[in-house]
N, C-alpha and C. Protein backbone atom coordinates (compact mmCIF):
# COMPACT_ATOMS: atom_id res chain seq x y z
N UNK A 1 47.05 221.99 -99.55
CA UNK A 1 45.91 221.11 -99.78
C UNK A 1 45.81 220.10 -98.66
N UNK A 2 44.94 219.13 -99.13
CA UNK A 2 44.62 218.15 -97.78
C UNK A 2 44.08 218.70 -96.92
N UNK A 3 42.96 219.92 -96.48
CA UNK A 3 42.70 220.39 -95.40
C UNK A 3 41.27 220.27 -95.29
N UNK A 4 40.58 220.95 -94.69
CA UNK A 4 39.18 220.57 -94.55
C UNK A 4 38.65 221.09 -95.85
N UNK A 5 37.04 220.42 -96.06
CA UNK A 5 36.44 220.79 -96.91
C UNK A 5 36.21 222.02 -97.39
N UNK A 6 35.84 222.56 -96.34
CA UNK A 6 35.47 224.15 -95.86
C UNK A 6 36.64 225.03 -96.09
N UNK A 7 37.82 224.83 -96.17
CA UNK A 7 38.91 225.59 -96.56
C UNK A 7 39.28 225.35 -97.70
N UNK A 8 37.87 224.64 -98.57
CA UNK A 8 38.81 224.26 -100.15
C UNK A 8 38.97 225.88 -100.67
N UNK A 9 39.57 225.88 -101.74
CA UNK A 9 39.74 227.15 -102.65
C UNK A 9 38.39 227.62 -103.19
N UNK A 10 37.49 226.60 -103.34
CA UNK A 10 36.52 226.53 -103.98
C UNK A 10 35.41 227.41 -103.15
N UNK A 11 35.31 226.51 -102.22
CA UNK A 11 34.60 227.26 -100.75
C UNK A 11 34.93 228.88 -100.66
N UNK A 12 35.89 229.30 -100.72
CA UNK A 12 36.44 230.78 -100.27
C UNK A 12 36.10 231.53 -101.27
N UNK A 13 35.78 231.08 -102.59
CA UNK A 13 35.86 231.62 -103.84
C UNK A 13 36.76 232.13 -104.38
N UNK A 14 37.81 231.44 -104.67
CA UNK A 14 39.56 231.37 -104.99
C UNK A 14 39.85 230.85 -106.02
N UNK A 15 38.97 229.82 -106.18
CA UNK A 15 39.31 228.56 -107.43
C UNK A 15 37.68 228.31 -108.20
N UNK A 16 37.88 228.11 -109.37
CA UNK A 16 36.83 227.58 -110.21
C UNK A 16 37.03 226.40 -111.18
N UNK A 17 36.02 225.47 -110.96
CA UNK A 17 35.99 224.24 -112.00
C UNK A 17 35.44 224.81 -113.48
N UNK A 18 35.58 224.69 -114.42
CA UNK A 18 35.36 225.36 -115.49
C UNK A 18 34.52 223.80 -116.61
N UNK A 19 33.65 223.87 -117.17
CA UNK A 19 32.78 222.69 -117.87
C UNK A 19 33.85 222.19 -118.93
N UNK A 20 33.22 221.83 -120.09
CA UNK A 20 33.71 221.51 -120.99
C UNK A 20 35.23 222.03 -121.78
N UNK A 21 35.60 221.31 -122.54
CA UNK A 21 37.03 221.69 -123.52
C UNK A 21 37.01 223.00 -123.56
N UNK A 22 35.85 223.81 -124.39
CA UNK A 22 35.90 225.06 -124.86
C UNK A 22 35.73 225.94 -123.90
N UNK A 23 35.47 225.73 -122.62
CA UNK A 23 35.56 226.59 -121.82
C UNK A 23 36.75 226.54 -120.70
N UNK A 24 37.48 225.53 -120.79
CA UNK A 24 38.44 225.27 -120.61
C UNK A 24 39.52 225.64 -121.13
N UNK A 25 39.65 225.66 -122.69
CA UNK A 25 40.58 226.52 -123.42
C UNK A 25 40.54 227.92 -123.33
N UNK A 26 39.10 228.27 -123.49
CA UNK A 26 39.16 229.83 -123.29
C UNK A 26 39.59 230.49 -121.71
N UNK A 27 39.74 229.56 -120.70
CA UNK A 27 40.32 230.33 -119.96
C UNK A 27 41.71 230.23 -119.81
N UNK A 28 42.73 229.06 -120.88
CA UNK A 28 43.70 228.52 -120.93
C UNK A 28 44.04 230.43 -121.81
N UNK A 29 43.16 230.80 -121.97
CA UNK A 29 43.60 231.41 -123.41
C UNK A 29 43.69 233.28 -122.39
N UNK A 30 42.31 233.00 -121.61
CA UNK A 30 42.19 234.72 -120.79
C UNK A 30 42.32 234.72 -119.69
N UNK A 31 42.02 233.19 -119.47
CA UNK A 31 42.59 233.97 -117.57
C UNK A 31 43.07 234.42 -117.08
N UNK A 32 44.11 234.36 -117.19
CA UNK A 32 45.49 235.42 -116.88
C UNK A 32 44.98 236.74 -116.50
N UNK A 33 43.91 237.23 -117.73
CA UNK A 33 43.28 238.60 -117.53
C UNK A 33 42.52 239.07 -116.26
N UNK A 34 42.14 238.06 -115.77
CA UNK A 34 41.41 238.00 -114.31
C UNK A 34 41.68 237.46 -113.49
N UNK A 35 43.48 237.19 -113.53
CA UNK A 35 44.22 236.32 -112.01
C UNK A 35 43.76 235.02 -112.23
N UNK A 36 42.72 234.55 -113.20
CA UNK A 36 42.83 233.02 -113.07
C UNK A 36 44.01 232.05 -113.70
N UNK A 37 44.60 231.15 -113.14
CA UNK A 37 45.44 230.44 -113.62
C UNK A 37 45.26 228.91 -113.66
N UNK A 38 45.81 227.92 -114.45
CA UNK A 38 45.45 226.45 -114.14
C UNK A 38 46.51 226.15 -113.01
N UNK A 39 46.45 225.51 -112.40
CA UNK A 39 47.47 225.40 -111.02
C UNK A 39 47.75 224.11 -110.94
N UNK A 40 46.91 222.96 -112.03
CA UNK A 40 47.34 221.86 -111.78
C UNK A 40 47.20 220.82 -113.44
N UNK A 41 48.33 220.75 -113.37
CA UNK A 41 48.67 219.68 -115.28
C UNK A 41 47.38 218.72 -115.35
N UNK A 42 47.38 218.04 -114.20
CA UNK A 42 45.96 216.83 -114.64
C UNK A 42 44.85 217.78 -114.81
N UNK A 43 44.69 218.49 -114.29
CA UNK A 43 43.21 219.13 -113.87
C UNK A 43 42.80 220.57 -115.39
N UNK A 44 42.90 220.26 -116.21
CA UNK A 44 42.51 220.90 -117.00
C UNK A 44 41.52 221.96 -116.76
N UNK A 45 40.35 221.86 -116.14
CA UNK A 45 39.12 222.59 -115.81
C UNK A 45 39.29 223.25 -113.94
N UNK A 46 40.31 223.13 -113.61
CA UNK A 46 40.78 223.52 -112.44
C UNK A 46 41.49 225.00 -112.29
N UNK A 47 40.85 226.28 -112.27
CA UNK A 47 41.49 227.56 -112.01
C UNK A 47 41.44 228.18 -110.99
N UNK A 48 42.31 228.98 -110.55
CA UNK A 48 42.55 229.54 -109.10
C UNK A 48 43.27 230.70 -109.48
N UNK A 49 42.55 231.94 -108.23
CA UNK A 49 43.49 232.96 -108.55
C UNK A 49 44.92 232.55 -108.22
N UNK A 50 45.62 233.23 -109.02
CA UNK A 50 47.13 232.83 -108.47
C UNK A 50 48.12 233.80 -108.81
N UNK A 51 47.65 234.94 -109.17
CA UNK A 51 48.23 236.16 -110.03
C UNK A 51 47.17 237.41 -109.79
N UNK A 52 47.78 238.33 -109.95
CA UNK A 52 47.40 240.02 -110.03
C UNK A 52 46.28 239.48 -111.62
N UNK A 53 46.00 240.16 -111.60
CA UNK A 53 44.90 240.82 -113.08
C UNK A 53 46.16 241.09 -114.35
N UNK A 54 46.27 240.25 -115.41
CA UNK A 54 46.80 240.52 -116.14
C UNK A 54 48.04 240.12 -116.02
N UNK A 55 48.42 239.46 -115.26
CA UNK A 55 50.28 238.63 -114.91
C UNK A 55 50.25 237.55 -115.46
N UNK A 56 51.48 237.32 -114.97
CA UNK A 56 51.60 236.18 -116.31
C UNK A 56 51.19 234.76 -115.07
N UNK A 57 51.21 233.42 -115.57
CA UNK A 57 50.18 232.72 -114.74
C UNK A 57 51.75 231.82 -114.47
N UNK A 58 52.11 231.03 -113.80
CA UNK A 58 53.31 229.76 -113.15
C UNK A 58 53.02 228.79 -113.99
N UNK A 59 53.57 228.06 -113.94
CA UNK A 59 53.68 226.55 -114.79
C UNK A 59 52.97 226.09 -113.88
N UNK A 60 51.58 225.47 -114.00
CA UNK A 60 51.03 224.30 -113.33
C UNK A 60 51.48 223.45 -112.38
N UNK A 61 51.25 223.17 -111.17
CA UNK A 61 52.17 221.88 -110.62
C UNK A 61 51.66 220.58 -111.08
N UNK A 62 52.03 219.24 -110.95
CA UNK A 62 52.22 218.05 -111.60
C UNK A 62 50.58 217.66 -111.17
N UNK A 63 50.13 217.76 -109.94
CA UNK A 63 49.00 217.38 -109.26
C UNK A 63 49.06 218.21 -107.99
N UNK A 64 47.66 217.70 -107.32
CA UNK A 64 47.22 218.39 -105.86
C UNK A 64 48.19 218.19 -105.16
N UNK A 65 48.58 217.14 -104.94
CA UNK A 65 49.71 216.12 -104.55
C UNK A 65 50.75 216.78 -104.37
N UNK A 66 50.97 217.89 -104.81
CA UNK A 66 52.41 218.48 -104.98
C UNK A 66 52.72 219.75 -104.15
N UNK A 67 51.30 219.80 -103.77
CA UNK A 67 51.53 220.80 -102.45
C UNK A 67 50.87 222.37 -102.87
């Protein structure tokens, strides 16, 4: 992290902000199924591929902050 704008995750189409609670839970609940994972404890609505299709997802890191 920390890099240009243009290299966010977001930009590349890597990572997705997700709206509200319930759509937030439901990907707490399937993402996994489509490589999405939460990648960060504060960021609730914060998913990124971070896994194959169907793997199991890492423990969140603490914040962005963490590398």
């Amino acid at each position: 992290m920390g890099g240009l704008p243009e290299d966010s995750s977001h930009v590349t189409g890597e990572a997705v902000d997700v709206g509200r609670t319930d759509a937030a839970y439901w990907f707490a609940q399937h993402g996994a199924r489509f490589g999405l994972c939460q990648t960060y404890a504060n960021e609730v609505w914060h998913y990124e591929l971070a896994v194959d299709p169907g793997g199991t997802c890492p423990a969140p890191k603490e914040d962005a902050s963490a590398g």
